[in-house]
PDB file of N, CA and C in Angstrom:
ATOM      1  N   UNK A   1     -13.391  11.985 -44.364  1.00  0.00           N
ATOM      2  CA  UNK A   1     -14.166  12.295 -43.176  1.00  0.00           C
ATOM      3  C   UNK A   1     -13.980  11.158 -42.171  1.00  0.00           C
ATOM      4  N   UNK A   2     -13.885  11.419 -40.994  1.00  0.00           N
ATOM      5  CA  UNK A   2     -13.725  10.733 -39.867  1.00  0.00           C
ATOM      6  C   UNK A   2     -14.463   9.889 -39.261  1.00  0.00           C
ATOM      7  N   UNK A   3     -14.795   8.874 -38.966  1.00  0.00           N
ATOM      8  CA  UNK A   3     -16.007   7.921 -38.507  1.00  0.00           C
ATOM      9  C   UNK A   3     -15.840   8.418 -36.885  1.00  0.00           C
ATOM     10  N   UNK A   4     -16.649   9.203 -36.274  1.00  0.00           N
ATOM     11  CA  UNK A   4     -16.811   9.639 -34.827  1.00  0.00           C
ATOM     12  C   UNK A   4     -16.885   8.172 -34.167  1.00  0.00           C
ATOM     13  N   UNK A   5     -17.112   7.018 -34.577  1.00  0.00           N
ATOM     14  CA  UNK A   5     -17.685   5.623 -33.857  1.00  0.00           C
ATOM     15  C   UNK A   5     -16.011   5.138 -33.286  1.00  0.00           C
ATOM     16  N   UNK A   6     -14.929   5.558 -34.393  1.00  0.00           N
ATOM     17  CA  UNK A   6     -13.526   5.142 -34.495  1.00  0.00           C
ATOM     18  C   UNK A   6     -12.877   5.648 -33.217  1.00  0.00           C
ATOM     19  N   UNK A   7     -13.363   6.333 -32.885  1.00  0.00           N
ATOM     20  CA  UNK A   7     -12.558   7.161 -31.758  1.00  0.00           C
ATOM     21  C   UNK A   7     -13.034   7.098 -30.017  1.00  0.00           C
ATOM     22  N   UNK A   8     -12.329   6.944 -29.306  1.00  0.00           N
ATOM     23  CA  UNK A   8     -13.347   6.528 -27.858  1.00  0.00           C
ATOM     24  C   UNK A   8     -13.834   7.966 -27.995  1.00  0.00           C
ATOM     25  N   UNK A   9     -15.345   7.915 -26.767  1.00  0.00           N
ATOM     26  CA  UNK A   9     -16.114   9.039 -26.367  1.00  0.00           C
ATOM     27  C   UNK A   9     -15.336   9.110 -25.426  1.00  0.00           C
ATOM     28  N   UNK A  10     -15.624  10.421 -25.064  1.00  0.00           N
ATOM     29  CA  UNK A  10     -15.501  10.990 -23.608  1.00  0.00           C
ATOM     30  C   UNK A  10     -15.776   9.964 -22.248  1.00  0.00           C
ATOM     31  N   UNK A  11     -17.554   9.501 -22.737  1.00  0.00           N
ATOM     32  CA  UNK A  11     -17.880   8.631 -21.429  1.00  0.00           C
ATOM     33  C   UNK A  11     -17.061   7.147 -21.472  1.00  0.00           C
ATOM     34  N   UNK A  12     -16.736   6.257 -22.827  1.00  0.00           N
ATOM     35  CA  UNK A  12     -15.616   5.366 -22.579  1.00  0.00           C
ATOM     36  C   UNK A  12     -14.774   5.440 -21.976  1.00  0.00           C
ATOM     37  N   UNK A  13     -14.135   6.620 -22.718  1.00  0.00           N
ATOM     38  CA  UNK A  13     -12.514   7.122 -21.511  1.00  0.00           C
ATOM     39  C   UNK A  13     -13.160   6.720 -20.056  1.00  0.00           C
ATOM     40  N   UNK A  14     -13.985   7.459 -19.697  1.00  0.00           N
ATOM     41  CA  UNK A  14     -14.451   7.910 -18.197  1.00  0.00           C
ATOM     42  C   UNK A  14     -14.635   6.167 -17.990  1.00  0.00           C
ATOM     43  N   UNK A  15     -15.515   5.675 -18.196  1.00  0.00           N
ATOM     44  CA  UNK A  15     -15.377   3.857 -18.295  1.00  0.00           C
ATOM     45  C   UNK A  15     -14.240   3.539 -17.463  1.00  0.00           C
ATOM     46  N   UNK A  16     -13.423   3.760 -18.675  1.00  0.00           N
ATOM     47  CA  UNK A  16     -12.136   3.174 -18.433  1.00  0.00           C
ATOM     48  C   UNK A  16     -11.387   3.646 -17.144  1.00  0.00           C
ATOM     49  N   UNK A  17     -11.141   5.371 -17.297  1.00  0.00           N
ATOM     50  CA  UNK A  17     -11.051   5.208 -16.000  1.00  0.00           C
ATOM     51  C   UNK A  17     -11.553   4.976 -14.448  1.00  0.00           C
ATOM     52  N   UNK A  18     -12.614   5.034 -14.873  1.00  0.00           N
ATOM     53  CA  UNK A  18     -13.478   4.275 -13.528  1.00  0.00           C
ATOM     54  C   UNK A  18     -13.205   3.053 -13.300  1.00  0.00           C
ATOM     55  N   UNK A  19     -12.858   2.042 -14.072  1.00  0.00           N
ATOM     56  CA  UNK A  19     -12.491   0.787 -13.923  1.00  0.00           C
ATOM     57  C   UNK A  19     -10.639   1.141 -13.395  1.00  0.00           C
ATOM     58  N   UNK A  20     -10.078   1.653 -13.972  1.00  0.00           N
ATOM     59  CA  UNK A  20      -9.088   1.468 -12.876  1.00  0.00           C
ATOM     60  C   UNK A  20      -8.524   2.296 -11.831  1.00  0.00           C
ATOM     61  N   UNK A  21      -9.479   2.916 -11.208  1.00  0.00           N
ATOM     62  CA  UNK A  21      -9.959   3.661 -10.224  1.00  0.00           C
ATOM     63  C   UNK A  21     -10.616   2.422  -9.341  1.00  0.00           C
ATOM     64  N   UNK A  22     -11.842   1.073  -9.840  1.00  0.00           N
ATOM     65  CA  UNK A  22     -11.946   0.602  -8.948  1.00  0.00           C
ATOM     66  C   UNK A  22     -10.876  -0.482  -8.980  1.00  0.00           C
ATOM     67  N   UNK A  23      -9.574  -0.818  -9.435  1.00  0.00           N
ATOM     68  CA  UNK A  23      -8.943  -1.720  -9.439  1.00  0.00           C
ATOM     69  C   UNK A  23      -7.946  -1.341  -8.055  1.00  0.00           C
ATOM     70  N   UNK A  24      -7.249   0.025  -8.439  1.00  0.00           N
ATOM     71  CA  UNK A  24      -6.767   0.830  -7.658  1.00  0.00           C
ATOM     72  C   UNK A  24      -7.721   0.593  -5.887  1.00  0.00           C
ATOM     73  N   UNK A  25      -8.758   0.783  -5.546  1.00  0.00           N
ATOM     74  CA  UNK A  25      -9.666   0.902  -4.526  1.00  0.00           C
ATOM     75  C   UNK A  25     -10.046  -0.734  -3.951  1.00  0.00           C
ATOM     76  N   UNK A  26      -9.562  -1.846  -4.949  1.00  0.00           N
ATOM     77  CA  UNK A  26      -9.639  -3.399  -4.987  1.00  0.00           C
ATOM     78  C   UNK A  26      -8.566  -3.767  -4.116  1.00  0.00           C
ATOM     79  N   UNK A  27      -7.931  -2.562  -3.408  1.00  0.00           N
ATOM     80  CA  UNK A  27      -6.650  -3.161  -2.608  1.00  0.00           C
ATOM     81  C   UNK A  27      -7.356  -3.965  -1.256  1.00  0.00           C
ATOM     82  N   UNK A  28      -6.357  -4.639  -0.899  1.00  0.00           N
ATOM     83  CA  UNK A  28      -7.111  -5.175   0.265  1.00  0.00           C
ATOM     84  C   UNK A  28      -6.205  -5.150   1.371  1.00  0.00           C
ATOM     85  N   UNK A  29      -7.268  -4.765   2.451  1.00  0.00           N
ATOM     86  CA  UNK A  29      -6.889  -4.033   3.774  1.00  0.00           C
ATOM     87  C   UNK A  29      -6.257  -5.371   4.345  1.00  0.00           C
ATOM     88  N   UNK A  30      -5.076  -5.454   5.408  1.00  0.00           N
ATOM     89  CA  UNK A  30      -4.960  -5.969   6.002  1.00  0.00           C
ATOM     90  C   UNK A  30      -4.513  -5.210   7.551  1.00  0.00           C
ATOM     91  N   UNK A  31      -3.664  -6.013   8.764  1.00  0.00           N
ATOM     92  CA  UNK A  31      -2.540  -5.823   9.833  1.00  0.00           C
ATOM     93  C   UNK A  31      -2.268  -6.242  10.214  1.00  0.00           C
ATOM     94  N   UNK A  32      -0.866  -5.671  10.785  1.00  0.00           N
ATOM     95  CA  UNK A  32       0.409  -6.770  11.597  1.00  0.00           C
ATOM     96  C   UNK A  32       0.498  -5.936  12.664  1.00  0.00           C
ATOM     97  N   UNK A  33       1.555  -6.983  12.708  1.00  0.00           N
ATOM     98  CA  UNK A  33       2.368  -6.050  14.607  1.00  0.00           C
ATOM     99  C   UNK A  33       4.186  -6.623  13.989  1.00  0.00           C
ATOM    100  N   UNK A  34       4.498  -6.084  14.333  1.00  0.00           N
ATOM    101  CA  UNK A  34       5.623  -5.979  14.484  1.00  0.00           C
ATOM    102  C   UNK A  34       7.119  -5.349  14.279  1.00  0.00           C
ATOM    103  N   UNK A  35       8.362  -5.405  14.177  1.00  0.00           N
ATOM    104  CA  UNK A  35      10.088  -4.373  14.782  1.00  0.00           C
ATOM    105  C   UNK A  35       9.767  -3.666  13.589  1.00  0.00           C
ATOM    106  N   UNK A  36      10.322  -2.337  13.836  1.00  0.00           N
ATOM    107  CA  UNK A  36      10.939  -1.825  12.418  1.00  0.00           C
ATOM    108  C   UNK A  36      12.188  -2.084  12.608  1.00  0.00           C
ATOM    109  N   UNK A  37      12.806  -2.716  11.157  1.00  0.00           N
ATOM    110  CA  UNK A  37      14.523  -2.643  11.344  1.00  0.00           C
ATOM    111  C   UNK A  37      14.667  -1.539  10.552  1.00  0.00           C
ATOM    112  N   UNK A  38      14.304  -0.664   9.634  1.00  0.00           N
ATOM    113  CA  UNK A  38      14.907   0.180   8.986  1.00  0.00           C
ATOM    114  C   UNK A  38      13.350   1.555   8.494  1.00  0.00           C
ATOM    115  N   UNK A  39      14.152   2.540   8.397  1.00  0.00           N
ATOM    116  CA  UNK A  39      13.122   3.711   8.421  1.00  0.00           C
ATOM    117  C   UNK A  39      14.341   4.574   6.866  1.00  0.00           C
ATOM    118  N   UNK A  40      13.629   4.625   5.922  1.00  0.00           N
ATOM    119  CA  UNK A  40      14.252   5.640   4.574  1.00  0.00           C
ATOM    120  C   UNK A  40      12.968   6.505   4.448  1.00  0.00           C
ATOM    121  N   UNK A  41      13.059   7.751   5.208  1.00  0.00           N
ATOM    122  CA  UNK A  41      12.325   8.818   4.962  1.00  0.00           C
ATOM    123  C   UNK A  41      11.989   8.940   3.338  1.00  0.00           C
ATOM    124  N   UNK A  42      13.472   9.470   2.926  1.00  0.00           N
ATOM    125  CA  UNK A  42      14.091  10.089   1.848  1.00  0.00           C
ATOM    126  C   UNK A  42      12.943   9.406   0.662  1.00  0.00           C
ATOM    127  N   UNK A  43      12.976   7.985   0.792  1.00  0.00           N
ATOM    128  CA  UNK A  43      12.217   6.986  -0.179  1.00  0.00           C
ATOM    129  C   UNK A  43      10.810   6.507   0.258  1.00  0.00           C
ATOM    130  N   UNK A  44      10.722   7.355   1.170  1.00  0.00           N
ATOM    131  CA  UNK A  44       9.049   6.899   1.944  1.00  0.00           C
ATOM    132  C   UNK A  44       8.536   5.080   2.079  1.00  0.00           C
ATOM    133  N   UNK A  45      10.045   4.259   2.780  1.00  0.00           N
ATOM    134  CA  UNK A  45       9.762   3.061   2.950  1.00  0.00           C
ATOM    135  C   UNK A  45      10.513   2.894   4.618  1.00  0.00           C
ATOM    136  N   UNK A  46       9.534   1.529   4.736  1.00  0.00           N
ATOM    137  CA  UNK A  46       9.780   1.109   6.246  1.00  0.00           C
ATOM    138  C   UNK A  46       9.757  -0.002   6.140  1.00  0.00           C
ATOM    139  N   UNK A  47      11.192  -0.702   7.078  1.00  0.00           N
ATOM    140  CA  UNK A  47      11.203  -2.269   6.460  1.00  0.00           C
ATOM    141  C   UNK A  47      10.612  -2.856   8.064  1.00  0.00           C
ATOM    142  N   UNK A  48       9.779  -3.691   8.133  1.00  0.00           N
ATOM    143  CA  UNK A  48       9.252  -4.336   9.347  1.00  0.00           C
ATOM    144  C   UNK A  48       9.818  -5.974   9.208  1.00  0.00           C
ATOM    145  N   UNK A  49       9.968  -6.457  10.593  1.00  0.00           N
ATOM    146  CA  UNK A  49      10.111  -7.389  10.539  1.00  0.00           C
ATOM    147  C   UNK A  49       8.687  -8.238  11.456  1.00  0.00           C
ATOM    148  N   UNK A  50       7.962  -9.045  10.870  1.00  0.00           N
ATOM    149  CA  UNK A  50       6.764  -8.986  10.958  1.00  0.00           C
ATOM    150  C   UNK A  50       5.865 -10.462  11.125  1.00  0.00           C
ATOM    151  N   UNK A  51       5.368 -10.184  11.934  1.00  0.00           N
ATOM    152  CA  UNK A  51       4.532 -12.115  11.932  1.00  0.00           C
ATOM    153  C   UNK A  51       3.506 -12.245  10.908  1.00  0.00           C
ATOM    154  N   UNK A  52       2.886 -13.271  10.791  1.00  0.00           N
ATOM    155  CA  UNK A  52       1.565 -13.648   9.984  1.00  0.00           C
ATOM    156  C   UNK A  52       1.087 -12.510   9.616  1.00  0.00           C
ATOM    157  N   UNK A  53       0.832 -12.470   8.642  1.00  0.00           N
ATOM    158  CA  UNK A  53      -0.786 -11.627   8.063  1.00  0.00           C
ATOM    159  C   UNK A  53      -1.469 -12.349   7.598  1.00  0.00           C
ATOM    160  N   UNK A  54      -2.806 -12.785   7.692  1.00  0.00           N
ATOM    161  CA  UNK A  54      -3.469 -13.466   7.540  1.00  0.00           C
ATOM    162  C   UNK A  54      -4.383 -13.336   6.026  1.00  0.00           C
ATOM    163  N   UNK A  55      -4.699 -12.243   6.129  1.00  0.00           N
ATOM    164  CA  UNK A  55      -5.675 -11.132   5.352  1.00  0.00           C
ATOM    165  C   UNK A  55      -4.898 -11.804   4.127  1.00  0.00           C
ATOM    166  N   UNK A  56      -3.460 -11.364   4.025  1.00  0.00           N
ATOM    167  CA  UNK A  56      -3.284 -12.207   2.274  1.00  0.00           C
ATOM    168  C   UNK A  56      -2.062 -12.838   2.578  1.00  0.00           C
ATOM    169  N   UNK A  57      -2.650 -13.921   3.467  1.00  0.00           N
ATOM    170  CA  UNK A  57      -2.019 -15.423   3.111  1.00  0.00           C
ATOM    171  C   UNK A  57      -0.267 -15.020   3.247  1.00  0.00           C
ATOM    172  N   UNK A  58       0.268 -14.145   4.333  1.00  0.00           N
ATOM    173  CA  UNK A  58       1.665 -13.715   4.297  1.00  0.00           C
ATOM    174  C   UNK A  58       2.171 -14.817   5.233  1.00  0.00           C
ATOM    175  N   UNK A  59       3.203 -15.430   5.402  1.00  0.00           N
ATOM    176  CA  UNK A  59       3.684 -15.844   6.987  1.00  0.00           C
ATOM    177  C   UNK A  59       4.803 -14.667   7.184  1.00  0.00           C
ATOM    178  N   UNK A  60       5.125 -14.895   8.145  1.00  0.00           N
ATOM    179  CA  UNK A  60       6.092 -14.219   9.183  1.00  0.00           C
ATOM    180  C   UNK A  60       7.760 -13.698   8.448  1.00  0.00           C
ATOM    181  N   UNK A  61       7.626 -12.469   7.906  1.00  0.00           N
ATOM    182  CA  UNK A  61       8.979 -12.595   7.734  1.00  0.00           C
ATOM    183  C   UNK A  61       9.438 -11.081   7.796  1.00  0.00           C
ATOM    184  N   UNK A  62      10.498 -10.643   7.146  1.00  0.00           N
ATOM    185  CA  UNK A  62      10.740  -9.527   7.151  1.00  0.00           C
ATOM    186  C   UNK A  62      11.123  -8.788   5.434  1.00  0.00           C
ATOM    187  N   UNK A  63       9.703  -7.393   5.486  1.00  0.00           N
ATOM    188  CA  UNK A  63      10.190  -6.942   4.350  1.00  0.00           C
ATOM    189  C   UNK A  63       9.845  -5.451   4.346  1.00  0.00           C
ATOM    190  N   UNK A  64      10.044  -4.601   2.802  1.00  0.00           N
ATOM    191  CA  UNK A  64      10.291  -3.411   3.099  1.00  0.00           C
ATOM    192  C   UNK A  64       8.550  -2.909   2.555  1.00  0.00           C
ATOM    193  N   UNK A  65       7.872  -1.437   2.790  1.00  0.00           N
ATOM    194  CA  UNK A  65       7.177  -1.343   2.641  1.00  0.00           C
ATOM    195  C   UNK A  65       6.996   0.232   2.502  1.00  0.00           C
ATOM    196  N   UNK A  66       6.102   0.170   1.335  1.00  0.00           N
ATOM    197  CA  UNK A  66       6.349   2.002   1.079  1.00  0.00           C
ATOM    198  C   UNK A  66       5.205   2.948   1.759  1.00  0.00           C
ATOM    199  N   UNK A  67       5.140   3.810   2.694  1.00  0.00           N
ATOM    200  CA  UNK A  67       4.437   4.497   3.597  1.00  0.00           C
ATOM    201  C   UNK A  67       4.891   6.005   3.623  1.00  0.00           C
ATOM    202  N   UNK A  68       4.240   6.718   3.755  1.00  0.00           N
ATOM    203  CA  UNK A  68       3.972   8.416   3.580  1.00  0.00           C
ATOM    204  C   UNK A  68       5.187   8.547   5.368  1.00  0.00           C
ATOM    205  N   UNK A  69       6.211   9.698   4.549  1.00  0.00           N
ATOM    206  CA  UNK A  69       6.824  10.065   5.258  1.00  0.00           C
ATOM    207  C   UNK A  69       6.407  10.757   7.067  1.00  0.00           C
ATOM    208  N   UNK A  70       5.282  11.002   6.426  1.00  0.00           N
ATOM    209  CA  UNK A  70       4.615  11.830   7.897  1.00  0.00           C
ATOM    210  C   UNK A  70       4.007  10.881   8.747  1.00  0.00           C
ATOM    211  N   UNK A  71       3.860   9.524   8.478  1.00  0.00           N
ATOM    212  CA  UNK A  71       3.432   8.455   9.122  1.00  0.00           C
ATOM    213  C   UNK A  71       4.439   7.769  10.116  1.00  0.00           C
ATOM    214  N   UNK A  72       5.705   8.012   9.340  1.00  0.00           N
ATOM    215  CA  UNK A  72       6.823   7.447  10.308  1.00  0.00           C
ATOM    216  C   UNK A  72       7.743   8.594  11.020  1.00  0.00           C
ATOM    217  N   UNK A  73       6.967   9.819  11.361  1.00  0.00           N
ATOM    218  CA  UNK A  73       7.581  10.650  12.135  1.00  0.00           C
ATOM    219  C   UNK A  73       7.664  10.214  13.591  1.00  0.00           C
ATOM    220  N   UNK A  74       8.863  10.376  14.315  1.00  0.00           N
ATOM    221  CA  UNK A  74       8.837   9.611  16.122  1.00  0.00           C
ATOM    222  C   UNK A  74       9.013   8.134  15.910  1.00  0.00           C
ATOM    223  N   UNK A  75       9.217   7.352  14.573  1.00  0.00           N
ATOM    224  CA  UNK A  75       9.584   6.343  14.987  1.00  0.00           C
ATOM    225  C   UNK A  75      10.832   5.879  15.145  1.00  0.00           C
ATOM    226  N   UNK A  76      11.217   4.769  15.088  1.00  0.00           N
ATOM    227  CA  UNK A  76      12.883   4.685  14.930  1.00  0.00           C
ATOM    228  C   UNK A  76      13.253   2.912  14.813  1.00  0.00           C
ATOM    229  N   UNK A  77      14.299   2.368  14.089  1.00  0.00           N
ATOM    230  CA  UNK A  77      13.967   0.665  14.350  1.00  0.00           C
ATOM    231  C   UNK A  77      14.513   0.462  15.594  1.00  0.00           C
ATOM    232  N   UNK A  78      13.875  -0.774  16.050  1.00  0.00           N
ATOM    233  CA  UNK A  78      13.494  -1.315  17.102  1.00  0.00           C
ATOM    234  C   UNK A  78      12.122  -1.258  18.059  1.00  0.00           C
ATOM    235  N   UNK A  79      11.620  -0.014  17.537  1.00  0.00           N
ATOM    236  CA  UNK A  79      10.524   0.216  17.817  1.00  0.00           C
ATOM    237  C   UNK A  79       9.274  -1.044  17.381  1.00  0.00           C
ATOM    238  N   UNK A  80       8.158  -1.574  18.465  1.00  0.00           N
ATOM    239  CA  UNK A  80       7.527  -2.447  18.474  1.00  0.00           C
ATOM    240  C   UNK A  80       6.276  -1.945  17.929  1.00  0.00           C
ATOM    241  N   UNK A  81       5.884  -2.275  16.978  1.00  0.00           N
ATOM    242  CA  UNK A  81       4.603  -1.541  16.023  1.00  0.00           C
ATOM    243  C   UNK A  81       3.113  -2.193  15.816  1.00  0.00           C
ATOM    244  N   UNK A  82       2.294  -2.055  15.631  1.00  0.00           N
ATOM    245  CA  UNK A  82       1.111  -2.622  14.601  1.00  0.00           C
ATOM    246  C   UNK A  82       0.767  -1.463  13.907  1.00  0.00           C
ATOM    247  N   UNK A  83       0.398  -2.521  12.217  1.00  0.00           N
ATOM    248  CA  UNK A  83       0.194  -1.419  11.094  1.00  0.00           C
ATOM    249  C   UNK A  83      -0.718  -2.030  10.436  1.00  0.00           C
ATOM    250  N   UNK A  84      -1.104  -1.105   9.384  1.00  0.00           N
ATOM    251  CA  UNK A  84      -2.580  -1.497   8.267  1.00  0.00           C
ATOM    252  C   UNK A  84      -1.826  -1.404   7.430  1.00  0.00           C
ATOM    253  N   UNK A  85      -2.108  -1.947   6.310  1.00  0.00           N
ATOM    254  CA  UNK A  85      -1.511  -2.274   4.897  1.00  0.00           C
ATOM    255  C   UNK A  85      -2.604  -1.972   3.843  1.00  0.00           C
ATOM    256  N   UNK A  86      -2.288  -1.833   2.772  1.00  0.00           N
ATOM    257  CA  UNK A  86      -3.157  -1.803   1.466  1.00  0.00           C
ATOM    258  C   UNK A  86      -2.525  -2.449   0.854  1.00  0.00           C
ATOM    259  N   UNK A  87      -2.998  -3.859   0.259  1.00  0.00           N
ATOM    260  CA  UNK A  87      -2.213  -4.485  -0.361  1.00  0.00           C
ATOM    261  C   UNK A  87      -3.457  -4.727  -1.881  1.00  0.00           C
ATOM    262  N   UNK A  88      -1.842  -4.322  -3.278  1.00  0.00           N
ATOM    263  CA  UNK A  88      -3.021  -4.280  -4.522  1.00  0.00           C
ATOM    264  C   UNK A  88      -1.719  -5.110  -5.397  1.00  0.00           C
ATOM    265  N   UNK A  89      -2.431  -4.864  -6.658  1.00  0.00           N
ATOM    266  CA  UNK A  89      -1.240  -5.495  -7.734  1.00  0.00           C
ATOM    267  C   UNK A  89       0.083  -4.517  -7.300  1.00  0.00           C
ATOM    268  N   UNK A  90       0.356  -3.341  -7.275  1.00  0.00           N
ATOM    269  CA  UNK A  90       1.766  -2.599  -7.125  1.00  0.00           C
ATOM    270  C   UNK A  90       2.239  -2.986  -6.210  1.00  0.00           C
ATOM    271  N   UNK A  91       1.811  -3.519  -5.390  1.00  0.00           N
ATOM    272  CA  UNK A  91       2.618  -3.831  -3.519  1.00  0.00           C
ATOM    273  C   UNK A  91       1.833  -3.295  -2.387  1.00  0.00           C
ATOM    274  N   UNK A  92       2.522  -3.232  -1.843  1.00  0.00           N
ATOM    275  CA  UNK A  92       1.662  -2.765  -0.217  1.00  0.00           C
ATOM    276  C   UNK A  92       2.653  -1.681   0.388  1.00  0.00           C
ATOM    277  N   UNK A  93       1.409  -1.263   0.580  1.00  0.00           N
ATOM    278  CA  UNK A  93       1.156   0.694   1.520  1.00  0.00           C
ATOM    279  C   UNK A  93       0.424   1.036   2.813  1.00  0.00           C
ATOM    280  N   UNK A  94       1.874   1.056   3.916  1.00  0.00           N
ATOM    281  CA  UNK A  94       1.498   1.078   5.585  1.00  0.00           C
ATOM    282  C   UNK A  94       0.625   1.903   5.056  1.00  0.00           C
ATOM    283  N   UNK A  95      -0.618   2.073   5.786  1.00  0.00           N
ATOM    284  CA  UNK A  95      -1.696   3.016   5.667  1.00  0.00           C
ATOM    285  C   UNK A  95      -1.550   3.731   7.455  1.00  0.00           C
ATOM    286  N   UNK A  96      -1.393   3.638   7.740  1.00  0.00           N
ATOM    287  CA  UNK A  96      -1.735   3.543   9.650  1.00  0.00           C
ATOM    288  C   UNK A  96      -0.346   2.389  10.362  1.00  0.00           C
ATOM    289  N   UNK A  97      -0.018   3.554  11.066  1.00  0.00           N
ATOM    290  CA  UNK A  97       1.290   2.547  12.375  1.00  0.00           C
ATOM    291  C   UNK A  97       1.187   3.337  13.692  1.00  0.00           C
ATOM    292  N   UNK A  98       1.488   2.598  14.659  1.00  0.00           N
ATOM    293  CA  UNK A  98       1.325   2.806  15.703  1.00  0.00           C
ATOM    294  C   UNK A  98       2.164   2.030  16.339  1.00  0.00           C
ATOM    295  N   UNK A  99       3.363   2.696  17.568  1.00  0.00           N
ATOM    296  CA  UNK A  99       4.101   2.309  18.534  1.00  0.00           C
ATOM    297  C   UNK A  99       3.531   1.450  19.513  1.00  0.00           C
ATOM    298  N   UNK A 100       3.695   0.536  20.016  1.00  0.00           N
ATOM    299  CA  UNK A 100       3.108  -0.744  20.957  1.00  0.00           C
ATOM    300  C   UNK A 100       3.567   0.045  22.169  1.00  0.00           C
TER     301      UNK A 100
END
């Protein structure tokens, strides 16, 4: 016979995933301004070349960043931007961009 104690409950599971649900939600908001040099629909990334972010301690450089294809519709590189970020343990996710 089975010891029911051996096995997670239902509400543990749920625990658990609530905890990384809030780890997931622990991202932290930041924004920049600045070029896009490169737009990959296909891979839903946009590489910016970009000043300070302050929010987490970035300086100024240029890198790539993964963002929902429908966000970078009408843009193109060279285009002069500011964007929001979600930045968590996986990396950072333009949340919001906008043409200058």
């Amino acid at each position: 016979m089975s010891n029911p104690r051996s096995r997670p409950s239902s509400a543990s599971r749920s625990r658990r995933s609530m905890a990384t649900s809030a780890t997931d939600a622990a991202a932290k908001a930041a924004r920049g301004r600045g070029t896009i040099t490169a737009i990959d629909l296909g891979a839903g990334s946009v590489t910016l070349d970009h000043g300070p972010i302050p929010e987490v301690n970035w300086p100024a450089m240029t890198m790539a960043f993964t963002a929902d294809p429908g966000l970078l519709a009408g843009l193109k590189p060279g285009d002069k931007v500011s964007f929001e970020l979600a930045v968590g343990d996986g990396g950072a996710t333009v949340t919001a961009i906008r043409k200058q």
